[in-house]
N, C-alpha and C. Protein backbone atom coordinates (compact mmCIF):
# COMPACT_ATOMS: atom_id res chain seq x y z
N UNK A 1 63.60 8.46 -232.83
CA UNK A 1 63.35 9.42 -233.87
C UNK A 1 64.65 9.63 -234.64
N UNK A 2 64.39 9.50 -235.76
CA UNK A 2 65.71 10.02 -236.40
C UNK A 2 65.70 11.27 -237.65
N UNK A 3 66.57 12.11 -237.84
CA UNK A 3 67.00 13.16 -238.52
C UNK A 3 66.48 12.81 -240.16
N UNK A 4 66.29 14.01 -240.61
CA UNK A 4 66.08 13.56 -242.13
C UNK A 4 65.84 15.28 -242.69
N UNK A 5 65.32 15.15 -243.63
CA UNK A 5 64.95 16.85 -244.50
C UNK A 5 63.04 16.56 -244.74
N UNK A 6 62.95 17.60 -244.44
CA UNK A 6 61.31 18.01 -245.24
C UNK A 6 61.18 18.10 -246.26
N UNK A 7 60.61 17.44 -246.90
CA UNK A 7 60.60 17.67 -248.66
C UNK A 7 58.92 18.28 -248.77
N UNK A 8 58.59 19.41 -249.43
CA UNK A 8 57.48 19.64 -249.72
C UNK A 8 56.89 18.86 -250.88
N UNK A 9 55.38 18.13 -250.51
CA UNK A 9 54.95 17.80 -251.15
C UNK A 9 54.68 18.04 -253.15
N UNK A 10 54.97 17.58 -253.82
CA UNK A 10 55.01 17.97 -255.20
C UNK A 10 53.31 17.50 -255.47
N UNK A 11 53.28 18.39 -255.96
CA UNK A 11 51.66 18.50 -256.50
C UNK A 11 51.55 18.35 -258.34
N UNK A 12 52.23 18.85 -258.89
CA UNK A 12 52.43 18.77 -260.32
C UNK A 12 54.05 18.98 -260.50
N UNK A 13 54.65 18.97 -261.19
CA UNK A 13 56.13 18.88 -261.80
C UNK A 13 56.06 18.84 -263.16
N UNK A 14 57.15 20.13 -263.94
CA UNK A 14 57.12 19.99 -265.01
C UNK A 14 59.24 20.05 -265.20
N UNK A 15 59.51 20.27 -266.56
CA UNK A 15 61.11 20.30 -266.57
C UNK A 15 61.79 21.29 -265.39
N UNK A 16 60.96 22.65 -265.44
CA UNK A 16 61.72 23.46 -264.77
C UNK A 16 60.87 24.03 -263.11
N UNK A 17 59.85 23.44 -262.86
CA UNK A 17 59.34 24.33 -261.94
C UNK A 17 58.25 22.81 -260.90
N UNK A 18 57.75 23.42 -260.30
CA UNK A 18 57.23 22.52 -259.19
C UNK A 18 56.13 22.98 -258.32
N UNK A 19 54.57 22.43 -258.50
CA UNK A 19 53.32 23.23 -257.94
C UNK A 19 53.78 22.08 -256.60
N UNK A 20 53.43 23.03 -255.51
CA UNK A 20 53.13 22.48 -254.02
C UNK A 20 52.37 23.48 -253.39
N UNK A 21 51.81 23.16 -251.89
CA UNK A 21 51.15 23.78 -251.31
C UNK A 21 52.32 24.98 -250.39
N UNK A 22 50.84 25.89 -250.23
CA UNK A 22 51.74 26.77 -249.55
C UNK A 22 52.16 26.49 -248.54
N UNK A 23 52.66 27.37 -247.81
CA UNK A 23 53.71 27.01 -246.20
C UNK A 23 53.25 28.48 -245.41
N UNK A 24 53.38 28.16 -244.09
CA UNK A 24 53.42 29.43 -242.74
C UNK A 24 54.57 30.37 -244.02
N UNK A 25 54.50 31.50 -243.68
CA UNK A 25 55.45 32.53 -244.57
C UNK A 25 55.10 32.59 -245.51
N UNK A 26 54.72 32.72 -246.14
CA UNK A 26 54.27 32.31 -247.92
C UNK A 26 53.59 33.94 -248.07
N UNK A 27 52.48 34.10 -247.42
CA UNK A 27 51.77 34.89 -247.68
C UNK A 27 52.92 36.35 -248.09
N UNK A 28 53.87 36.56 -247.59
CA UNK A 28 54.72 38.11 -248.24
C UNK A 28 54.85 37.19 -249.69
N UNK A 29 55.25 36.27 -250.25
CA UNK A 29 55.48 35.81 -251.68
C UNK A 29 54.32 36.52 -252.39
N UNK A 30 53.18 36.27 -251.92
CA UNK A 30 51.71 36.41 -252.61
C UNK A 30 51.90 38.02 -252.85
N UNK A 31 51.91 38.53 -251.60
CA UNK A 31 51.72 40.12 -251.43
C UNK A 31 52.49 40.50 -252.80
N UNK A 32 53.98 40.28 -252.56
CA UNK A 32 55.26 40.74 -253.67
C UNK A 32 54.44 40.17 -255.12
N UNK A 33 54.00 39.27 -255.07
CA UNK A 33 53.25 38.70 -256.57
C UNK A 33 52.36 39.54 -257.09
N UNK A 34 51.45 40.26 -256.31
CA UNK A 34 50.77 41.07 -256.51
C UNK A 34 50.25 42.51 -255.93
N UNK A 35 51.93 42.99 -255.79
CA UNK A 35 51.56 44.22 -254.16
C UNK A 35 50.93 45.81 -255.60
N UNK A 36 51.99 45.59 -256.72
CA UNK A 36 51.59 46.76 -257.89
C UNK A 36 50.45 47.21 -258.82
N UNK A 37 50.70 48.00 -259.00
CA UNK A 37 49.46 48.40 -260.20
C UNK A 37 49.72 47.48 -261.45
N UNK A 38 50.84 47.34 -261.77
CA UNK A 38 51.21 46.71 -262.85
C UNK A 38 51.14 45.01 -263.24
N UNK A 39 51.59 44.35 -261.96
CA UNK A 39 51.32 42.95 -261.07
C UNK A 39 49.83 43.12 -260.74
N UNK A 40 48.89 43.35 -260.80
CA UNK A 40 47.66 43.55 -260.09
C UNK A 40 46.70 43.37 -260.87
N UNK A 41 46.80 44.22 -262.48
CA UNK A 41 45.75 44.80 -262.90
C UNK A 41 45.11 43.64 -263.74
N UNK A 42 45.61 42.61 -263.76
CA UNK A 42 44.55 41.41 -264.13
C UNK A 42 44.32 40.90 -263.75
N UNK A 43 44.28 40.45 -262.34
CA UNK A 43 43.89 39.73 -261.57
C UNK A 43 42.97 39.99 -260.67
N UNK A 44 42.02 39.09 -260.53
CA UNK A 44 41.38 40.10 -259.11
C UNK A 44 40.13 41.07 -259.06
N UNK A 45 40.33 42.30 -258.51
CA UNK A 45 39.44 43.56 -258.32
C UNK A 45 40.86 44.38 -259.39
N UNK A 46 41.96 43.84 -259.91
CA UNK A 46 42.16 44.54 -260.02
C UNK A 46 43.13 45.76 -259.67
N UNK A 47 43.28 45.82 -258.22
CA UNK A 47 43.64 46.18 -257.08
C UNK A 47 45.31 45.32 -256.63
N UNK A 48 45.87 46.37 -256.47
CA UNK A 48 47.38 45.66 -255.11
C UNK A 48 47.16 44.84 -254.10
N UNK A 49 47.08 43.83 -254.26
CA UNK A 49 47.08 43.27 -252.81
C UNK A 49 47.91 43.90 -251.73
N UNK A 50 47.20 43.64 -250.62
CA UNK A 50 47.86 43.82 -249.55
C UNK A 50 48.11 42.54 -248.55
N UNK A 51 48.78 42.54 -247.37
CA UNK A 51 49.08 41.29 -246.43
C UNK A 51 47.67 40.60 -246.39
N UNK A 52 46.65 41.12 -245.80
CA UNK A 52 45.37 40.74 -245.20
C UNK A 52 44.83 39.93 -246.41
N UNK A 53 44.53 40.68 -247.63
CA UNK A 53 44.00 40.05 -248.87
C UNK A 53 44.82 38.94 -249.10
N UNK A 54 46.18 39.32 -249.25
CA UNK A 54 46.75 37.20 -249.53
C UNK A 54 46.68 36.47 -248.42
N UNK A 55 46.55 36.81 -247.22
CA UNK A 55 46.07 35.33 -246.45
C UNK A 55 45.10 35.01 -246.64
N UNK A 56 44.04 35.56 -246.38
CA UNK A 56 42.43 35.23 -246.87
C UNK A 56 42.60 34.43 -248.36
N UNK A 57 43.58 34.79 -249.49
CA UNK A 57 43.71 34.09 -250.87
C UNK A 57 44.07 32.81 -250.46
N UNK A 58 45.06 32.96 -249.80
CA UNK A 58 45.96 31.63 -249.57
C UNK A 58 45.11 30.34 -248.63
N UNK A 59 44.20 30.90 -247.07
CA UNK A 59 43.43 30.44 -246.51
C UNK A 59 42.49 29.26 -247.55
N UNK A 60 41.73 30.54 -248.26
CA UNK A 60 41.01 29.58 -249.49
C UNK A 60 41.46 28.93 -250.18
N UNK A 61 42.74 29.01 -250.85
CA UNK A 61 42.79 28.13 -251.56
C UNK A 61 43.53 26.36 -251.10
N UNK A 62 43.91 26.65 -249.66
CA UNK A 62 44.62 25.87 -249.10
C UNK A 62 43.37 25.03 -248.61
N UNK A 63 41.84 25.64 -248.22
CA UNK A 63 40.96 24.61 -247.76
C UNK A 63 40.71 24.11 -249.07
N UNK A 64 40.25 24.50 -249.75
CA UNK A 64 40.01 24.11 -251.55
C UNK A 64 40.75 22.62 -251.87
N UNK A 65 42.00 23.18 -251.77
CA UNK A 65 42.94 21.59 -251.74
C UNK A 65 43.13 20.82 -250.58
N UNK A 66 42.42 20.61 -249.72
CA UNK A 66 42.40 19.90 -248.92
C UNK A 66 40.95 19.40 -248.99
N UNK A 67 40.09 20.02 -249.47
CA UNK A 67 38.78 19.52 -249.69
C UNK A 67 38.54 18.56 -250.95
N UNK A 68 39.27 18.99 -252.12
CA UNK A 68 39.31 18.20 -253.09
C UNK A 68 40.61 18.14 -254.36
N UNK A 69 41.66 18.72 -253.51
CA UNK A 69 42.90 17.85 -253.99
C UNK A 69 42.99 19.59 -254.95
N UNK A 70 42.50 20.02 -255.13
CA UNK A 70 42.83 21.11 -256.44
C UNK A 70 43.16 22.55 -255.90
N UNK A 71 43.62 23.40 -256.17
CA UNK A 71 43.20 24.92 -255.68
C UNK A 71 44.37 26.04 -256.32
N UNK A 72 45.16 26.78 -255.84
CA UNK A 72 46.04 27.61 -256.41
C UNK A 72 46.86 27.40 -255.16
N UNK A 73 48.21 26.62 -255.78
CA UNK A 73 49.30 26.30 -255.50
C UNK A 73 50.48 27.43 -255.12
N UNK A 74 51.54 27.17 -254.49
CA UNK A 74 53.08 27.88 -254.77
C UNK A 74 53.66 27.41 -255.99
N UNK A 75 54.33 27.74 -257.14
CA UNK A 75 54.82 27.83 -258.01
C UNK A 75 56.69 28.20 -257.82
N UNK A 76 57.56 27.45 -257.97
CA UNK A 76 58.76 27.01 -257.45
C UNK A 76 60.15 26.89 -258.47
N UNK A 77 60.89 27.46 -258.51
CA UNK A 77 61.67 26.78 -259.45
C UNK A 77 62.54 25.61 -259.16
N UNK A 78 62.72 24.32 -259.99
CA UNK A 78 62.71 23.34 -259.46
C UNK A 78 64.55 22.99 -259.24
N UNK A 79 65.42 23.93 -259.71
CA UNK A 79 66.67 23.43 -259.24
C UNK A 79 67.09 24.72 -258.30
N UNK A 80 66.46 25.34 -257.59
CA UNK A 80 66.97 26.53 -256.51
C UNK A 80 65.82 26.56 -255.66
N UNK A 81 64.97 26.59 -255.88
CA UNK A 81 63.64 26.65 -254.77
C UNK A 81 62.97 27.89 -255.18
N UNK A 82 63.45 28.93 -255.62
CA UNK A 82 62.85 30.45 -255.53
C UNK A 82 61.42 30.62 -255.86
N UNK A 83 60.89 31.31 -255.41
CA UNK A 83 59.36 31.35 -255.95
C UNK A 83 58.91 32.04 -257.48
N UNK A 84 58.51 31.43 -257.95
CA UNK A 84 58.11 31.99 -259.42
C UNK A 84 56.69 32.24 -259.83
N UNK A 85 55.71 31.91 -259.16
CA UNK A 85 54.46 32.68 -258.58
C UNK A 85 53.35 31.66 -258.15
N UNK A 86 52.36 31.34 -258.88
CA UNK A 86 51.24 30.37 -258.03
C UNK A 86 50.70 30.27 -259.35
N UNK A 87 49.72 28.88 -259.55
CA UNK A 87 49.66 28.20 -260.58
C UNK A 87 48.24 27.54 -259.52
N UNK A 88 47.12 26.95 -260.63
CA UNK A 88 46.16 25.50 -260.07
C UNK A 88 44.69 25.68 -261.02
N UNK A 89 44.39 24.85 -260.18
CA UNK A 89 42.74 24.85 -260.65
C UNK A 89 41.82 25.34 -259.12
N UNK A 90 41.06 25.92 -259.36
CA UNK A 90 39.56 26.69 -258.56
C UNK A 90 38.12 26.13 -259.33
N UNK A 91 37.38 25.49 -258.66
CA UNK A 91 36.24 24.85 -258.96
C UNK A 91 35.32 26.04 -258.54
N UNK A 92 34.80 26.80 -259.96
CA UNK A 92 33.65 28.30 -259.89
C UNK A 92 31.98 27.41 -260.16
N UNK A 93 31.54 28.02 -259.19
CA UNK A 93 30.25 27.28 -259.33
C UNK A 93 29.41 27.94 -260.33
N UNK A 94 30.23 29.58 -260.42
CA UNK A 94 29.20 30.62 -261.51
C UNK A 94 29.06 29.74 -262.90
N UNK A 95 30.18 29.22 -263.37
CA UNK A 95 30.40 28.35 -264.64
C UNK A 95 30.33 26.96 -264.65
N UNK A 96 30.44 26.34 -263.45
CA UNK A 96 29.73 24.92 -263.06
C UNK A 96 30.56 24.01 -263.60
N UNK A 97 32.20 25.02 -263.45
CA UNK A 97 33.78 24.47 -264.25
C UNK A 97 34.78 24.62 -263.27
N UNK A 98 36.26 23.79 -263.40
CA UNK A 98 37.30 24.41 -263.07
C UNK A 98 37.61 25.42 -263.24
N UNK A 99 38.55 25.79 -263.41
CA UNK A 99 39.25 27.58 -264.02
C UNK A 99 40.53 27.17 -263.36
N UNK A 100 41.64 27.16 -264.46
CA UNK A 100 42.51 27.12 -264.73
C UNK A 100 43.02 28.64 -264.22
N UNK A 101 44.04 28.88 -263.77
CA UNK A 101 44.69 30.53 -263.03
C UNK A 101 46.25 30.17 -263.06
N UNK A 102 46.58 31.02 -263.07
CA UNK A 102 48.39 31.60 -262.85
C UNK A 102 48.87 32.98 -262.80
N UNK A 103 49.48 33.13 -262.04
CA UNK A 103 50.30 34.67 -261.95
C UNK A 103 51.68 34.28 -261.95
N UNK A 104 52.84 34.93 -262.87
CA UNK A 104 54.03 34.54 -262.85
C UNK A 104 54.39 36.25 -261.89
N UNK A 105 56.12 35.55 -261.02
CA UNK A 105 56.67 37.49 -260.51
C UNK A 105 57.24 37.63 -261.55
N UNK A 106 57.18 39.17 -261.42
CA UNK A 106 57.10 40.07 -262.47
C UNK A 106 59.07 39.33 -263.10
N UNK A 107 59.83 39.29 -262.11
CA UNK A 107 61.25 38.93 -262.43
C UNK A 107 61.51 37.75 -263.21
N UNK A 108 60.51 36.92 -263.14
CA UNK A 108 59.91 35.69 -263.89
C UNK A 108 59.45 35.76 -265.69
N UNK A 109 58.73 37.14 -265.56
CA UNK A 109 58.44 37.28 -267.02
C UNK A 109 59.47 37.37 -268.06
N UNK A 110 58.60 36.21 -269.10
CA UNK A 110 59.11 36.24 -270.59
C UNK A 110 60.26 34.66 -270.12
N UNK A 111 60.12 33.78 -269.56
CA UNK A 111 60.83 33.07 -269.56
C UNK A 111 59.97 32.02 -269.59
N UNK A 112 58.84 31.92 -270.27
CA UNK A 112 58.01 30.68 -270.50
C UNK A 112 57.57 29.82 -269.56
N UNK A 113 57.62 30.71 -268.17
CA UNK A 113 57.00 29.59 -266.91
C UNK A 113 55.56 29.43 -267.29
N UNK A 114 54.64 30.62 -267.69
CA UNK A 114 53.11 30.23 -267.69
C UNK A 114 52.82 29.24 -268.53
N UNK A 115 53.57 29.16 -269.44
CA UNK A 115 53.00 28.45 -270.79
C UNK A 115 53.59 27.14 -270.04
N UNK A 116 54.44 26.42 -269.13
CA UNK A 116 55.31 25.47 -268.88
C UNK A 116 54.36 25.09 -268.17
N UNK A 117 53.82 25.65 -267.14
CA UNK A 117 52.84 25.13 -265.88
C UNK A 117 51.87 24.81 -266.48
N UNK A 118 51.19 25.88 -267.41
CA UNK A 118 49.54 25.99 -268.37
C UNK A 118 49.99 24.26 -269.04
N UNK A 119 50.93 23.96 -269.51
CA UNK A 119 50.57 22.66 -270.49
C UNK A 119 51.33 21.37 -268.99
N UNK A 120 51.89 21.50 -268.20
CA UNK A 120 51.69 20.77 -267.27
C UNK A 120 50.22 20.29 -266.21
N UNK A 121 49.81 21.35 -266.18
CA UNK A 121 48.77 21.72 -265.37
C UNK A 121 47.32 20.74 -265.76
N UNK A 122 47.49 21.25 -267.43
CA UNK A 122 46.35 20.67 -268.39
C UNK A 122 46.80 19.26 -268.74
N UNK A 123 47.56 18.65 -268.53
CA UNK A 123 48.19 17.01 -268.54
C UNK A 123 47.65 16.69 -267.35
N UNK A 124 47.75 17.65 -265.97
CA UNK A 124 47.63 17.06 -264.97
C UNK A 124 46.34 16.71 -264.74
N UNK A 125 45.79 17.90 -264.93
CA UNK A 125 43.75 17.68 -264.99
C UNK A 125 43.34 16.55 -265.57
N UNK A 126 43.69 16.64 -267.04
CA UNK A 126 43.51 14.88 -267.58
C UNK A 126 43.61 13.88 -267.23
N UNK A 127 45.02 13.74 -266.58
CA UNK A 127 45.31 12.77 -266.29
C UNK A 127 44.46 11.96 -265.12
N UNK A 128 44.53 12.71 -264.12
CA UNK A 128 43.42 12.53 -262.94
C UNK A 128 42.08 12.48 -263.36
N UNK A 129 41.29 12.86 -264.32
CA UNK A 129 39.91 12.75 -264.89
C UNK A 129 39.40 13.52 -263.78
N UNK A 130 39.84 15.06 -263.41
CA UNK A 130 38.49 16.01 -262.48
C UNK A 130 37.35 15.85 -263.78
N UNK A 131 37.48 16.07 -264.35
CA UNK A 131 36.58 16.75 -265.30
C UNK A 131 36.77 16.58 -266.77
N UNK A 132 35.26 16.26 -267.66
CA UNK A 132 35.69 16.24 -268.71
C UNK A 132 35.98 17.73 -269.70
N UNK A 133 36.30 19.14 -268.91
CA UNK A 133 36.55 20.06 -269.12
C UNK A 133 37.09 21.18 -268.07
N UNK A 134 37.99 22.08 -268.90
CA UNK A 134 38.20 23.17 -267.81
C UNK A 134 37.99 24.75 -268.57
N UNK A 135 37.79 25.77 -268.01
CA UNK A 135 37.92 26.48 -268.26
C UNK A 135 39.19 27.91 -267.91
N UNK A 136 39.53 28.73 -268.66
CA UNK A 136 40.40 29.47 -268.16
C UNK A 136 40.25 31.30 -269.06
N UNK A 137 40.61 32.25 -268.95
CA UNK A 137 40.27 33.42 -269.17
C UNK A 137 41.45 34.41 -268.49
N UNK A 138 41.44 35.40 -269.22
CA UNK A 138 42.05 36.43 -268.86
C UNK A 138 41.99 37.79 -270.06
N UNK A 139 42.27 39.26 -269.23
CA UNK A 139 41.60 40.07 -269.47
C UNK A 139 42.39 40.50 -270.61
N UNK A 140 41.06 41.10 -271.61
CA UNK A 140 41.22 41.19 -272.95
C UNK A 140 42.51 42.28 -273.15
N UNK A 141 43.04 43.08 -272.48
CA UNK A 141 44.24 43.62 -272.69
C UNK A 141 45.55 42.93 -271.62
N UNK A 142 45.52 41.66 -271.69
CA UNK A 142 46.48 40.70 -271.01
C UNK A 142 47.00 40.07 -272.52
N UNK A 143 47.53 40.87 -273.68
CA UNK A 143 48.20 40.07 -274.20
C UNK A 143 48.99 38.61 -274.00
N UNK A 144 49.74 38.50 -273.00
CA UNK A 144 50.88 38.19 -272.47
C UNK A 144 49.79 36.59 -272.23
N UNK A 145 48.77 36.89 -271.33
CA UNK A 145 48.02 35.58 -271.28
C UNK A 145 47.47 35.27 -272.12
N UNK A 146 47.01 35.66 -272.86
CA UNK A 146 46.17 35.35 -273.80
C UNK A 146 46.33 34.38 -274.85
N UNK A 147 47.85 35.33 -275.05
CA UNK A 147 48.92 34.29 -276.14
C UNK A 147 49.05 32.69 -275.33
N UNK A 148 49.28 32.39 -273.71
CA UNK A 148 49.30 31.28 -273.24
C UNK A 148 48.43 30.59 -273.38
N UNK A 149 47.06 31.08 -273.58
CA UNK A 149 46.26 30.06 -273.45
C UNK A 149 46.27 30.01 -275.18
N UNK A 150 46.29 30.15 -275.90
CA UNK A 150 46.21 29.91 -277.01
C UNK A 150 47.31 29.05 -277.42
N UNK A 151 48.46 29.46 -276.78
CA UNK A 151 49.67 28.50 -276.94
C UNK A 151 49.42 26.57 -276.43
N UNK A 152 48.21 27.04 -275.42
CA UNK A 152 48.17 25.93 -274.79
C UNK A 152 47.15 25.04 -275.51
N UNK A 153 46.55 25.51 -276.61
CA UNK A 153 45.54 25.04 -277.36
C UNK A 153 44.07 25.11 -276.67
N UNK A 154 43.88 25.91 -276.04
CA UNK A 154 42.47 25.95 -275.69
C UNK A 154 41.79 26.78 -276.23
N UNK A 155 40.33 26.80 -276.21
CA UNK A 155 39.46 27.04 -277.58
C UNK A 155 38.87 28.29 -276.75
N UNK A 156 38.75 29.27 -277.91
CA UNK A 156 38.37 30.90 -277.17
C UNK A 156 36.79 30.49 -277.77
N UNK A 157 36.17 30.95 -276.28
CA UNK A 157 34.29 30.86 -276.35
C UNK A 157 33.73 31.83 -276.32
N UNK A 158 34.06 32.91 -275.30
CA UNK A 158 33.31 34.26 -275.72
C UNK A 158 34.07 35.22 -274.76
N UNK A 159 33.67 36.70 -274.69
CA UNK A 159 34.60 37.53 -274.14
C UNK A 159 32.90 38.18 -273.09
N UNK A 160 33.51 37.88 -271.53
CA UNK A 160 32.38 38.02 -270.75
C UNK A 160 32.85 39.17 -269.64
N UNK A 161 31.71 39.93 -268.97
CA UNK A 161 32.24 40.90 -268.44
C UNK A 161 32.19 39.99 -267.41
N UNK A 162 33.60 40.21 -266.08
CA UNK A 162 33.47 39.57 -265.39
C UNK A 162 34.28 40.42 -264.17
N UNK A 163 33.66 40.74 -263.21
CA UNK A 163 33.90 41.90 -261.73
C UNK A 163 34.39 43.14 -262.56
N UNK A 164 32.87 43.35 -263.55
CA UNK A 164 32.76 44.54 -263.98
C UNK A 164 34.01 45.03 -264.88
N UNK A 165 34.68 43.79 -265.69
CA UNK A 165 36.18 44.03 -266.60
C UNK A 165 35.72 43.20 -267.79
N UNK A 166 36.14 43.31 -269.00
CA UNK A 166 35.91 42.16 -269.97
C UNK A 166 37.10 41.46 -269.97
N UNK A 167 36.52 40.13 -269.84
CA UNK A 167 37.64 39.06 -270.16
C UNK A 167 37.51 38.10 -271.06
N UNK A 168 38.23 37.76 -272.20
CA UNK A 168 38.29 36.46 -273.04
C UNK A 168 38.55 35.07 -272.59
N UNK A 169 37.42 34.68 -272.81
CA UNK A 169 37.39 33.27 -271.98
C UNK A 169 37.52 31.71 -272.87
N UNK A 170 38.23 30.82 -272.70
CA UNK A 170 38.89 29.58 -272.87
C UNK A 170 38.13 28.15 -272.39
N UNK A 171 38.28 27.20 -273.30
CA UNK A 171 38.00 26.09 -272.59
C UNK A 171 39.13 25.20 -273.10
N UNK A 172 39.32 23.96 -272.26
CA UNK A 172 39.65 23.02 -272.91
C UNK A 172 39.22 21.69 -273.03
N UNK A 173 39.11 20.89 -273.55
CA UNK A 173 38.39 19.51 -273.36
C UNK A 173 38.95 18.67 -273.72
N UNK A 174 38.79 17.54 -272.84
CA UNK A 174 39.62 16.03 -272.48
C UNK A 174 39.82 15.76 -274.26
N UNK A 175 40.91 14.87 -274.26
CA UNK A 175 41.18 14.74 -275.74
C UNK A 175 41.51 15.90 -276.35
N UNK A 176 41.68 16.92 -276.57
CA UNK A 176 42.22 17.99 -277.38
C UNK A 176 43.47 18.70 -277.14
């Protein structure tokens, strides 16, 4: 046997950041990603996560990508390691689509990681051919996302109530 380093698997890569799967420990990252009212209130119920709620997040989304390669990733910065939040695709059967997701930490905002991952992310989907479409959304007083997905060129379809919140919802399609 001989000595070497663990390199975590790279799942997507863009200039500054790096989707991989999560790891044992991870779950306090998630919590801190979303423990506030402020961190919280678009995502979700809505609600602070707590410990219990991000393993159960993380659980799922870790069988997800192991079932078919896709799910909601760790989100990384790519010359220090630090965590900068979680990024992927989730296959919703309600819409019979992907769904595109991201949460940046709050210490993260305004430094163009969503929009960096969002147009990595959407190269990556293509590239692989999941689908000849994805969808993505976020809630109608989420300025902050909203502007991303629009930045990212995806086409606004309708504004749907969704776990009882309205959200403006996105598609994008292969070629565009």
């Amino acid at each position: 046997m001989t000595g070497g380093v663990f390199a975590a698997p790279v799942i997507c890569e863009t200039e500054r950041l790096i989707l991989t799967p999560w790891r044992k420990g991870d779950t306090a990252h998630l919590v801190d990603l979303h423990s506030t009212v402020e961190t919280s209130q678009f995502v979700s119920t809505g609600e602070p996560w707590n410990w219990h709620y991000a393993a159960a997040r993380i659980a799922g989304w870790l069988d997800a990508f192991e079932e078919s390669g896709t799910g909601k990733l760790k989100l990384v910065a790519k010359n220090d390691g630090r965590f900068i939040g979680r990024a992927g695709f989730s296959w919703s059967e309600e819409s019979g689509a992907f769904e595109l997701g991201y949460a940046i930490h709050r210490e993260e905002w305004g430094k163009g990681f969503a929009t960096e991952i969002g147009r990595g992310l959407k190269q990556w989907f293509f590239e692989r051919r999941l689908g000849e479409r994805f969808i993505a959304f976020a809630h109608v007083d989420n300025g902050a996302s909203l502007s991303v997905l629009r930045k990212l060129g995806l086409r606004e379809t309708e504004v749907r109530i969704y776990k009882g919140r309205s959200f403006q919802f996105f598609e994008s399609l292969s070629g565009t």
